[in-house]
N, C-alpha and C. Protein backbone atom coordinates (compact mmCIF):
# COMPACT_ATOMS: atom_id res chain seq x y z
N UNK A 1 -9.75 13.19 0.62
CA UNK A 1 -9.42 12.77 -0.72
C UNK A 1 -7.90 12.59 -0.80
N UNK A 2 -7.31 11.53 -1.62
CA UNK A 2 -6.12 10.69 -1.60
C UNK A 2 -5.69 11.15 -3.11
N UNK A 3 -4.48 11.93 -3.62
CA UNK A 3 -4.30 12.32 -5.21
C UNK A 3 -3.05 11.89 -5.28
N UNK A 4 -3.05 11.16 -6.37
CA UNK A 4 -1.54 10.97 -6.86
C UNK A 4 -1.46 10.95 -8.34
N UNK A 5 -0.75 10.60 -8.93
CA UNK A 5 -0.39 10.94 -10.76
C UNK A 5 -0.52 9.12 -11.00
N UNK A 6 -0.70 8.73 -12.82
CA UNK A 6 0.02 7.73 -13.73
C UNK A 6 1.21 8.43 -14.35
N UNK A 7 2.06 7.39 -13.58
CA UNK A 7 3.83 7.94 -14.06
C UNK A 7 3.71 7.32 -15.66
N UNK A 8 5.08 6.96 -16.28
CA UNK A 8 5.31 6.98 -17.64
C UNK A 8 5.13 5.58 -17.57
N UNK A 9 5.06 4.97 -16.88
CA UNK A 9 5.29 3.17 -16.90
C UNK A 9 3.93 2.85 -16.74
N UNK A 10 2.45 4.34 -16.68
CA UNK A 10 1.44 3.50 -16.45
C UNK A 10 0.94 3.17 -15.06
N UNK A 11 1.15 3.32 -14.09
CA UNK A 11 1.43 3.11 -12.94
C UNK A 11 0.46 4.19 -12.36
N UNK A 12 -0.65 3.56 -11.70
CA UNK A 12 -1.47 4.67 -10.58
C UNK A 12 -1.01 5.03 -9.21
N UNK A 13 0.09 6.15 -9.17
CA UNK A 13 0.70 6.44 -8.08
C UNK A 13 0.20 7.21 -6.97
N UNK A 14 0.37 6.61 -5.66
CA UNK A 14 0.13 7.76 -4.24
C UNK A 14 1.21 7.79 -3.42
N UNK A 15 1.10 9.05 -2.81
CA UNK A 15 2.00 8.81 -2.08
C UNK A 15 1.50 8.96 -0.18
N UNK A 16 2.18 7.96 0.20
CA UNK A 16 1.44 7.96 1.83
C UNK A 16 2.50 7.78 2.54
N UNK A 17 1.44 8.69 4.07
CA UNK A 17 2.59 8.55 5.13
C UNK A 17 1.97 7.61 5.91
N UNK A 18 3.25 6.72 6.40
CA UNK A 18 3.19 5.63 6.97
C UNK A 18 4.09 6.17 8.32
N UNK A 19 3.91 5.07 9.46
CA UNK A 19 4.16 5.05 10.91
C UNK A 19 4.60 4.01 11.75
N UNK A 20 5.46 4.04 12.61
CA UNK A 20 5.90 2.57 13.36
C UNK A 20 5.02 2.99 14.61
N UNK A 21 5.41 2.11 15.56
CA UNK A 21 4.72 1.79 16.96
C UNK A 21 5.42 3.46 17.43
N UNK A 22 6.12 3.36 17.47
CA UNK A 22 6.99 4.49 18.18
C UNK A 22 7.24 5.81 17.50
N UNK A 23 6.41 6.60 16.51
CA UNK A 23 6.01 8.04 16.10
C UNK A 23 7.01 8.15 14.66
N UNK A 24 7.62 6.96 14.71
CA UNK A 24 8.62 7.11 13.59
C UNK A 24 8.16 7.12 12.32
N UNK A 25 7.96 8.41 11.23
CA UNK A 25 6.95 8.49 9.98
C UNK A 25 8.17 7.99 8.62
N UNK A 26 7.63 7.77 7.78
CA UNK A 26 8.09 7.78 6.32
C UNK A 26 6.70 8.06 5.40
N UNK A 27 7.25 8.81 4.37
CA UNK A 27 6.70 8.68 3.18
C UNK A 27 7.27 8.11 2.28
N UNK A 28 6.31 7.59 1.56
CA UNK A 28 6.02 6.30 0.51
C UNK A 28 5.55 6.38 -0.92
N UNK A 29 6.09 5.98 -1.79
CA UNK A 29 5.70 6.20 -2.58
C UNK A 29 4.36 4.68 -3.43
N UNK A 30 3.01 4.56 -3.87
CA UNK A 30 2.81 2.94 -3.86
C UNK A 30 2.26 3.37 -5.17
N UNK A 31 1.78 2.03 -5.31
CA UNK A 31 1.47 1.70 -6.94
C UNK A 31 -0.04 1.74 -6.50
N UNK A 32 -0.95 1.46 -6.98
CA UNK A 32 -2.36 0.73 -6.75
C UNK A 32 -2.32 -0.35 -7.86
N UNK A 33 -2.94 -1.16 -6.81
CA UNK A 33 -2.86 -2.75 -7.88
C UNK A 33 -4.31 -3.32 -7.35
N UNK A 34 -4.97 -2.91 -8.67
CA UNK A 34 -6.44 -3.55 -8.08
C UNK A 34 -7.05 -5.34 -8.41
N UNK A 35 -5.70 -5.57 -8.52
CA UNK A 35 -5.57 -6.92 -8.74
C UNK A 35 -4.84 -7.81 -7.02
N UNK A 36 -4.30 -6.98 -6.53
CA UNK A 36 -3.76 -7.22 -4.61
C UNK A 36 -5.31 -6.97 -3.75
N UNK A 37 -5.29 -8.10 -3.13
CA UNK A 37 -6.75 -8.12 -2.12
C UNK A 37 -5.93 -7.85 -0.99
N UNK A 38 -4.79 -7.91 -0.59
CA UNK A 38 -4.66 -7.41 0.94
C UNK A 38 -4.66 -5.51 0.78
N UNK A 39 -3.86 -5.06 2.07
CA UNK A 39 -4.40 -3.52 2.37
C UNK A 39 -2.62 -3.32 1.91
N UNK A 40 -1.95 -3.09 1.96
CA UNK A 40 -0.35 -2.41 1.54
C UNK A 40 0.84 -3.45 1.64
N UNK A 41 1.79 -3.25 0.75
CA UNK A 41 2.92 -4.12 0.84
C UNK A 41 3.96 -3.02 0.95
N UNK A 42 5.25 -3.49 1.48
CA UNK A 42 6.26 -2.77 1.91
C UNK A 42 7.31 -3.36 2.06
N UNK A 43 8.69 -2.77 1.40
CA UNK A 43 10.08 -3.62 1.41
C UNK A 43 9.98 -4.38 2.67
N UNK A 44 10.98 -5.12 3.16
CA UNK A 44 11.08 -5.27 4.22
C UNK A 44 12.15 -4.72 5.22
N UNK A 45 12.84 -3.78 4.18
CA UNK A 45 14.02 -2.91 5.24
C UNK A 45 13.11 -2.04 5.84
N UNK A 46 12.14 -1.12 5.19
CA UNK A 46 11.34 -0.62 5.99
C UNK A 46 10.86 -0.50 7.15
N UNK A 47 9.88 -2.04 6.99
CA UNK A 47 9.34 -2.57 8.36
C UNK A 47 10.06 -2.68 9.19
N UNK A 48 11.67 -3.13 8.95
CA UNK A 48 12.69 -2.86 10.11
C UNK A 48 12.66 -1.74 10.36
N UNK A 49 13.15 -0.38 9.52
CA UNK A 49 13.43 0.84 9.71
C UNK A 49 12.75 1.48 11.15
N UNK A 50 11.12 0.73 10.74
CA UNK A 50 10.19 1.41 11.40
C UNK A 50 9.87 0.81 13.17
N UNK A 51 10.94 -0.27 12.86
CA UNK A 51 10.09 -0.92 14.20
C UNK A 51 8.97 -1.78 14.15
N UNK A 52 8.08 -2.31 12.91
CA UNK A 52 6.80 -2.57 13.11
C UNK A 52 6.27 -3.94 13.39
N UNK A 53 5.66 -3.87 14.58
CA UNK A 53 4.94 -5.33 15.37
C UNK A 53 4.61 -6.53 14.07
N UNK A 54 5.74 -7.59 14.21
CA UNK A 54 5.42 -8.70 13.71
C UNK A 54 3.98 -9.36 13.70
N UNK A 55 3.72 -9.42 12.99
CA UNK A 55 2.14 -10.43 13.47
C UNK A 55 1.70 -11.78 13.01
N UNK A 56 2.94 -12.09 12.06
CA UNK A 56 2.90 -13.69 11.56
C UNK A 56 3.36 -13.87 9.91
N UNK A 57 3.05 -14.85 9.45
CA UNK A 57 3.66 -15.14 7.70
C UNK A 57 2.48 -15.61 6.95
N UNK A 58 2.56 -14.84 5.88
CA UNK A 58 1.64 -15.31 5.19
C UNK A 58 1.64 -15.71 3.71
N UNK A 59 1.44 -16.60 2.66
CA UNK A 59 1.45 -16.84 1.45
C UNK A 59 0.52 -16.45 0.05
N UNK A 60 1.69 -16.21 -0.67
CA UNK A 60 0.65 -15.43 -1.98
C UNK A 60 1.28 -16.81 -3.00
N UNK A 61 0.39 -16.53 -3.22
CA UNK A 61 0.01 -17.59 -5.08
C UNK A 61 0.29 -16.38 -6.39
N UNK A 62 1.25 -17.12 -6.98
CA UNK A 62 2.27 -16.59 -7.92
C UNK A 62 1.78 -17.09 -9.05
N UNK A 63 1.44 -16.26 -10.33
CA UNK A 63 1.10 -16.43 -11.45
C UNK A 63 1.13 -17.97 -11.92
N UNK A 64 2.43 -18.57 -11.67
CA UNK A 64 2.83 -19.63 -12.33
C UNK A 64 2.15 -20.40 -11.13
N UNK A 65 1.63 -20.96 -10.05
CA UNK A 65 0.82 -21.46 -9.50
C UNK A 65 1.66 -21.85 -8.28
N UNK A 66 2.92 -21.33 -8.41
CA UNK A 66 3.89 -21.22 -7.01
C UNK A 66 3.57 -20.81 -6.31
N UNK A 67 3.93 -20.87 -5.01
CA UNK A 67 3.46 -20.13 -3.59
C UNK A 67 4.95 -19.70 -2.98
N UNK A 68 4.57 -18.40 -2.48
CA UNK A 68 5.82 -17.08 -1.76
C UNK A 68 5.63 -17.11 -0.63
N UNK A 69 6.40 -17.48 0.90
CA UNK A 69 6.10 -16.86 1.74
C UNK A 69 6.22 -15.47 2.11
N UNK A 70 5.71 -14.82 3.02
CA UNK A 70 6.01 -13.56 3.19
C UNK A 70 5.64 -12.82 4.52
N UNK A 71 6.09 -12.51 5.21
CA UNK A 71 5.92 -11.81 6.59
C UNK A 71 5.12 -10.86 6.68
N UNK A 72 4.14 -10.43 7.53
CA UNK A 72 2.83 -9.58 7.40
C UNK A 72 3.33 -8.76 9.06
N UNK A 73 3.15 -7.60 9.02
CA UNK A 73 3.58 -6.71 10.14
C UNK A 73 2.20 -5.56 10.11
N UNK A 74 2.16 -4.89 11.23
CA UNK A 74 1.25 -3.76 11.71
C UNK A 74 1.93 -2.57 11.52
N UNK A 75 0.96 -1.47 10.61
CA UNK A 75 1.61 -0.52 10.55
C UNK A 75 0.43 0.32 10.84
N UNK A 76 0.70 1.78 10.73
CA UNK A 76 -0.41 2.72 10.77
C UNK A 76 0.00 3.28 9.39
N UNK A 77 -1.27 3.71 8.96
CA UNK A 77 -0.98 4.12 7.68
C UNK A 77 -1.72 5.85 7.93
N UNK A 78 -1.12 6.79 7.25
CA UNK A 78 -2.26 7.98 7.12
C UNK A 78 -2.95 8.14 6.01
N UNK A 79 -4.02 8.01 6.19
CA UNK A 79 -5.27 7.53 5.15
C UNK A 79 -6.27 8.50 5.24
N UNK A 80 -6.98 9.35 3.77
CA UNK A 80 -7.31 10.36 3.69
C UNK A 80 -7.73 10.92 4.99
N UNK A 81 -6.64 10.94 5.46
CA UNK A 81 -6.52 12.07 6.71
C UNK A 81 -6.35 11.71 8.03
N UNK A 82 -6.87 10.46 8.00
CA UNK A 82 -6.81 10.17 9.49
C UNK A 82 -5.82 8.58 9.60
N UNK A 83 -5.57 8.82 10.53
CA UNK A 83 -4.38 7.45 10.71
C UNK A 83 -5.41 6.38 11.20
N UNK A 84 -4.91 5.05 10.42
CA UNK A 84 -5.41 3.96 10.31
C UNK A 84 -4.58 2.69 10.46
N UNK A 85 -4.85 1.60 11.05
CA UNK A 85 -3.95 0.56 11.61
C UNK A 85 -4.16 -0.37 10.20
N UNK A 86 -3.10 -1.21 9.77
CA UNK A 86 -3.45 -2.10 8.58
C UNK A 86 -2.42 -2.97 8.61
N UNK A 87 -2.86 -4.27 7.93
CA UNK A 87 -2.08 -5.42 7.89
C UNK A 87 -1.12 -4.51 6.77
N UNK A 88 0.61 -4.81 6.52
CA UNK A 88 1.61 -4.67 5.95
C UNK A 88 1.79 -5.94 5.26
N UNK A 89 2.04 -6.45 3.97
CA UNK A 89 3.11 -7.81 3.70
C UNK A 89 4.02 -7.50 3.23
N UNK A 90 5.45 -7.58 3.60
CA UNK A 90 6.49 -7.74 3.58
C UNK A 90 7.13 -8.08 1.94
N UNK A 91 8.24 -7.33 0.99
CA UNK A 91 8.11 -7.78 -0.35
C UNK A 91 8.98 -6.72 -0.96
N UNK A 92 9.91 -7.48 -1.31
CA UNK A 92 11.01 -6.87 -2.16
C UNK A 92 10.58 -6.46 -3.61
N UNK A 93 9.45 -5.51 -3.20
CA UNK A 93 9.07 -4.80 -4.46
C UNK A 93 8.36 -3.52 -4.28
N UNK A 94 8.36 -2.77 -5.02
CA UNK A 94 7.36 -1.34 -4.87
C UNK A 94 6.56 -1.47 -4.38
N UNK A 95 6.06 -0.65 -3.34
CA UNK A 95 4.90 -0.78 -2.57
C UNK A 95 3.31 -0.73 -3.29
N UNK A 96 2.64 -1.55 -2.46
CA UNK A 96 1.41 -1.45 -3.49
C UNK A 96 0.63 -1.52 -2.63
N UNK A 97 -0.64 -0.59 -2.99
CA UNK A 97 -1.74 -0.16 -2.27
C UNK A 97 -3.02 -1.32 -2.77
N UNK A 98 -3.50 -2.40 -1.91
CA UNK A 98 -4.62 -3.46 -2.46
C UNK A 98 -5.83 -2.68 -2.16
N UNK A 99 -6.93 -3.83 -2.70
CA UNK A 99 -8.24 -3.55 -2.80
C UNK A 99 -9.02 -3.32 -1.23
N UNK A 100 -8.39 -3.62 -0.44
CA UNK A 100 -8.75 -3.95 1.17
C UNK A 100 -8.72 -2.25 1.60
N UNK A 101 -7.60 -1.46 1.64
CA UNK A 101 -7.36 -0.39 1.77
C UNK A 101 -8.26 0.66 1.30
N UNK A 102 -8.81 0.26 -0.41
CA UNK A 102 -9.52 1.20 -1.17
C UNK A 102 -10.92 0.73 -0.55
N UNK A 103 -11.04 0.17 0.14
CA UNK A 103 -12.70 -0.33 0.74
C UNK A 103 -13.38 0.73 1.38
N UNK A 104 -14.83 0.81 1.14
CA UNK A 104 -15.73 2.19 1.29
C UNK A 104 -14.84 3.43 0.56
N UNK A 105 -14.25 3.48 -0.59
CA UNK A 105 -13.72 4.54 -1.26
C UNK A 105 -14.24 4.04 -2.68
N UNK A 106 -13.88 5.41 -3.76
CA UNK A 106 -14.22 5.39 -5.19
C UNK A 106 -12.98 5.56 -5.58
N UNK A 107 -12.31 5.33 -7.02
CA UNK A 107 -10.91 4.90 -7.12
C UNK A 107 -11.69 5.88 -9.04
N UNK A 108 -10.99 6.47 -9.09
CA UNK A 108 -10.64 7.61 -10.39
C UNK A 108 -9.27 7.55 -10.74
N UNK A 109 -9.09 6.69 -12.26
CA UNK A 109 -7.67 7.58 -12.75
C UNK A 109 -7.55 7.70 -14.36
N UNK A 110 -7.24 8.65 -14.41
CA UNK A 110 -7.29 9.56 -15.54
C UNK A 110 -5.45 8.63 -16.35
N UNK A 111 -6.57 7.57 -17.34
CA UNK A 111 -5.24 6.60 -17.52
C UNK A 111 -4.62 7.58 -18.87
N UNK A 112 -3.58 7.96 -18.66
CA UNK A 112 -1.97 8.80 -19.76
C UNK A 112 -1.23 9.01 -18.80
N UNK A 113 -0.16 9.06 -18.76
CA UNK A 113 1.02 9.59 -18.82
C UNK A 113 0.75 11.10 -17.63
N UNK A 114 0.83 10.97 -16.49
CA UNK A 114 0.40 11.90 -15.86
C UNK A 114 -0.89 12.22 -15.47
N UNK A 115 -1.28 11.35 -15.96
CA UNK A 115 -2.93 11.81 -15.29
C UNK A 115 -3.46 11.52 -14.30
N UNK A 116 -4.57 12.10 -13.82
CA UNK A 116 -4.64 11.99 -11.89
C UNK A 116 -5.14 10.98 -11.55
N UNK A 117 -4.82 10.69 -10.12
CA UNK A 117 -5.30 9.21 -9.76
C UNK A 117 -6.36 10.26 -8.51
N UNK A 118 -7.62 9.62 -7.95
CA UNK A 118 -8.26 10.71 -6.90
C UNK A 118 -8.87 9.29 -6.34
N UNK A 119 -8.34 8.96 -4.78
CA UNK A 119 -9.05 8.19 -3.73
C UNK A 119 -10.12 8.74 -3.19
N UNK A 120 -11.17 8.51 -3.21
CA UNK A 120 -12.35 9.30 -2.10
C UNK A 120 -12.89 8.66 -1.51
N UNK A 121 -13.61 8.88 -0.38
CA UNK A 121 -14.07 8.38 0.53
C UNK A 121 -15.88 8.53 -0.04
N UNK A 122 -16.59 6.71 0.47
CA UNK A 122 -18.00 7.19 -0.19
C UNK A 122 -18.55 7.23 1.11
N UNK A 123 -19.54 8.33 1.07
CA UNK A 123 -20.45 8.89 2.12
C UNK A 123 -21.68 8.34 2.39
């Protein structure tokens, strides 16, 4: 099981440890956005920080019907408990946890101002 809080902005927060090729960890702080179909986004100083295997570019469709490129990298993520390999996209914004990631899980959050967010795994 995966727990994090809704901060004051509303925001279903977790926090995860993430991994480069080479043992190098960070923790993270992400949003959940069950509106993102890929698996995690991440600055892109990060993905430098970390070392993490390029794997190509990819484009998101922007409200206004614009298109973003954006660089997609391999990371390992630690995911209720066990480390897991996942596409990264690259993005000068708070990290955000998509719908791809929450797959075979149940998603609980207790929407105020502090209230719990609980990832679980379905059996």
């Amino acid at each position: 099981m995966i727990e994090g809080v809704v901060n004051a902005a509303y925001e279903p927060i977790v926090t995860l440890r993430i991994q480069g090729p080479s043992g190098q960890e960070r923790e993270i702080e992400a949003v959940i956005d069950t509106g993102f179909t890929g698996f995690l986004t991440m600055p892109p100083a990060l993905a430098a920080d970390l070392g993490l295997r390029y794997r190509g570019r990819g484009w998101a469709t922007l409200a206004d019907g614009g298109e973003v490129p954006f660089d997609v990298y391999d990371v390992t993520v630690l995911w209720d408990g066990r480390p897991i390999r996942v596409e990264a996209d690259a993005a000068d914004t708070t990290p955000l946890v998509g719908m791809r990631l929450l797959d075979t899980h149940d998603l609980y959050i207790q929407v105020q101002n502090g209230g719990r967010v609980v990832i679980q795994a379905r059996h």
